[in-house]
Protein backbone atom coordinates (compact mmCIF):
# COMPACT_ATOMS: atom_id res chain seq x y z
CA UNK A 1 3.42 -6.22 -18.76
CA UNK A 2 -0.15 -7.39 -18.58
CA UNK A 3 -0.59 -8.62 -21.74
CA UNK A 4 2.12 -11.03 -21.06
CA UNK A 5 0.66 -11.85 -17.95
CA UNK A 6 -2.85 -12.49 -19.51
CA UNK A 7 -1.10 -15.04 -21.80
CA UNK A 8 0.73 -16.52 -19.12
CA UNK A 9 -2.23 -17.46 -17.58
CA UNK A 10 -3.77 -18.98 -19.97
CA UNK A 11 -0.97 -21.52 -20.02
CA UNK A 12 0.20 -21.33 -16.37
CA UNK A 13 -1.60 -22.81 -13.49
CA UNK A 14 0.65 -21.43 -10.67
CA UNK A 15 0.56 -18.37 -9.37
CA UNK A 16 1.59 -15.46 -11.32
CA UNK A 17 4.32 -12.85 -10.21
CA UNK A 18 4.79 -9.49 -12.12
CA UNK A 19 7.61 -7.42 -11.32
CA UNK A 20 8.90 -3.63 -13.08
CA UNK A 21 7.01 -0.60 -13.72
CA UNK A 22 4.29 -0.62 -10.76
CA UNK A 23 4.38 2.67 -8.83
CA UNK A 24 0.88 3.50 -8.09
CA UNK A 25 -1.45 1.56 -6.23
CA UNK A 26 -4.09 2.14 -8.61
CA UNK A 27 -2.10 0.32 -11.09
CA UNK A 28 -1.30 -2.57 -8.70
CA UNK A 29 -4.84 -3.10 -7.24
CA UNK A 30 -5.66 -2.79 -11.48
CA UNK A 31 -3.42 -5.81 -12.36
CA UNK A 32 -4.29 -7.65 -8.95
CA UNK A 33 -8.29 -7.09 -9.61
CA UNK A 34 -7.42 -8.25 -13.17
CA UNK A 35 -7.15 -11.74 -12.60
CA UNK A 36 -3.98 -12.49 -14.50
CA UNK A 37 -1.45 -11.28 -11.88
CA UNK A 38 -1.01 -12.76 -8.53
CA UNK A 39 1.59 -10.78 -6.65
CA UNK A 40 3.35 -7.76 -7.24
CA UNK A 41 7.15 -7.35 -6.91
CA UNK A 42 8.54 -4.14 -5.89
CA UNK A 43 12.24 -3.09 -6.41
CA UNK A 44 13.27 0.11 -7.27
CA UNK A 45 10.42 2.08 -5.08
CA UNK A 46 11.91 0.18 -2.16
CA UNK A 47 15.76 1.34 -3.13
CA UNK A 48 14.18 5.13 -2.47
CA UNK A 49 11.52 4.56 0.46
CA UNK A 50 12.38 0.74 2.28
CA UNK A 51 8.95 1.51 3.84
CA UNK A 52 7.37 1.91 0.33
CA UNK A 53 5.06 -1.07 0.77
CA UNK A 54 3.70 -0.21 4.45
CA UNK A 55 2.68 3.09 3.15
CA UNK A 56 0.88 2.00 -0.23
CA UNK A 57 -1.02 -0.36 1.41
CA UNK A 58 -2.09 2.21 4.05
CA UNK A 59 -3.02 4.40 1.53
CA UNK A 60 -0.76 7.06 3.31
CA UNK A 61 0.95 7.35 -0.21
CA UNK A 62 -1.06 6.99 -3.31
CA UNK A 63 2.29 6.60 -5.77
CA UNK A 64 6.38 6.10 -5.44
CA UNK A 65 7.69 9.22 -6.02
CA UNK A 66 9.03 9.64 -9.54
CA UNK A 67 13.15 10.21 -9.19
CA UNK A 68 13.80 8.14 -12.46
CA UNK A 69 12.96 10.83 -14.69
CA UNK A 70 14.96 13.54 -12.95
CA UNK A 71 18.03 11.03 -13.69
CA UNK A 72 20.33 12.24 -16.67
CA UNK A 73 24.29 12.65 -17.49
CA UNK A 74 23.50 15.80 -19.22
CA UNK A 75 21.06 17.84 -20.84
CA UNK A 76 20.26 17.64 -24.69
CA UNK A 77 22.37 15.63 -26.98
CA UNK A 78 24.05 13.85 -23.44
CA UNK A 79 20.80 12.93 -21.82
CA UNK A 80 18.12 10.09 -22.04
CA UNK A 81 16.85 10.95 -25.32
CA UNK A 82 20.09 11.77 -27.48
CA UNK A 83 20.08 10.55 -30.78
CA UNK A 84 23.46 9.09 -29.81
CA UNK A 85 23.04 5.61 -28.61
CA UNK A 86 26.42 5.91 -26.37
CA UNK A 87 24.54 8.52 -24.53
CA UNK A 88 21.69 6.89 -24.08
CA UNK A 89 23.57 4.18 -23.38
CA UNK A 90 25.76 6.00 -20.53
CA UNK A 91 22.32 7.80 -19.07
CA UNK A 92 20.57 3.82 -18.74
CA UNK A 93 23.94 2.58 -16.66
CA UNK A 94 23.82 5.96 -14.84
CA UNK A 95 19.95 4.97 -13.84
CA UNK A 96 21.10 1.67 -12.58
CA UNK A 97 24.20 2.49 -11.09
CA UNK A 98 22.03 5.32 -8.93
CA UNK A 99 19.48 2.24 -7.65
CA UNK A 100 22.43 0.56 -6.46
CA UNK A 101 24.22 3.31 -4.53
CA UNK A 102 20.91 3.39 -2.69
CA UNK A 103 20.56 -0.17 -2.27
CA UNK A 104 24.41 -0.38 -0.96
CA UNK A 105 23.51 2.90 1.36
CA UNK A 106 20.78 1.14 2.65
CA UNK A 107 22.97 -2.20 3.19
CA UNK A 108 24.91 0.42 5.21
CA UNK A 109 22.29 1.80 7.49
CA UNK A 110 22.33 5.05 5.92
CA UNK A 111 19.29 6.80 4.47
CA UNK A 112 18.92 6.98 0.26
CA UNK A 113 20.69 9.83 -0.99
CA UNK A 114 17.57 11.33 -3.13
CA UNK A 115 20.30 14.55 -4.23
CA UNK A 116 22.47 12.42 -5.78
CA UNK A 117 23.27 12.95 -9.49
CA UNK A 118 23.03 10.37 -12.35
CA UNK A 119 26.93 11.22 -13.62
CA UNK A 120 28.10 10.75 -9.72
CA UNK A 121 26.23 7.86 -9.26
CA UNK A 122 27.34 5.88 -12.30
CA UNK A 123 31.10 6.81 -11.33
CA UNK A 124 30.72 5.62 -7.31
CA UNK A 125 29.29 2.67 -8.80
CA UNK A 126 31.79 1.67 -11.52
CA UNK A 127 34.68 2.44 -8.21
CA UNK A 128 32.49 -0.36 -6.11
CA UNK A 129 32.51 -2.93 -8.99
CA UNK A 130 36.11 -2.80 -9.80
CA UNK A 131 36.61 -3.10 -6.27
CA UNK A 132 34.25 -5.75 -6.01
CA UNK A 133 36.06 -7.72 -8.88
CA UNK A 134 39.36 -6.92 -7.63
CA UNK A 135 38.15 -8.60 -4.59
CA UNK A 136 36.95 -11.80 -5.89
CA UNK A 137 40.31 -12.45 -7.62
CA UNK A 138 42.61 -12.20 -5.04
């Protein structure tokens, strides 16, 4: 990520956003102090902790906690790391589809569901997009 930031700015005169991967706030105040990043965008720490950004910049919390890597269909051959691309296919959707089960819990005024599993995630989601695409077709 900061490598392509450094060569944006040697191009780009505005300012620079980076978004993805920043979870510590060593690693922000690193790419901020840096020079070749001008604002950070947060996403997925915010889908677990809406408050994420109040408490980094308190220093109350040094890092996002680290759910990602507890996400996976299965263990072995059916998780992240299978040598099967389907799987590692299926375990990537199941990431997302958990991020956006929080985000629409959130929408709801409920609290993120930390417990929930990859395999239930990615199957509540796939229900809310079919029903989402039924819905825009009527």
């Amino acid at each position: 990520v900061f490598h392509y930031a450094a060569a944006a700015r040697r191009v780009a005169q505005m300012p620079r956003m980076v978004t993805g991967g920043f979870r510590s706030a060593t690693g922000m105040n690193e790419a901020l102090g840096g020079g070749d990043v001008d604002l950070i965008g947060l996403g997925r720490p915010l889908c677990i902790d809406p408050d994420f950004p109040k408490k980094i910049l308190s220093g109350v919390i040094e890092q996002a906690p680290d759910v990602a890597s507890g996400l996976r269909v299965g263990p072995g051959m059916f998780g992240p790391n299978s040598r099967f691309a389907v799987f590692k296919a299926i375990n990537g959707f199941a990431r997302i589809g958990w991020y956006y089960e929080q985000i629409y819990r959130l929408a709801d005024g409920e609290e993120p569901d930390l417990s929930m599993g990859a395999l239930r995630a990615l199957l509540a989601y796939e229900k809310t997009e079919k029903a989402k695409a039924r819905a825009l077709r009527s």
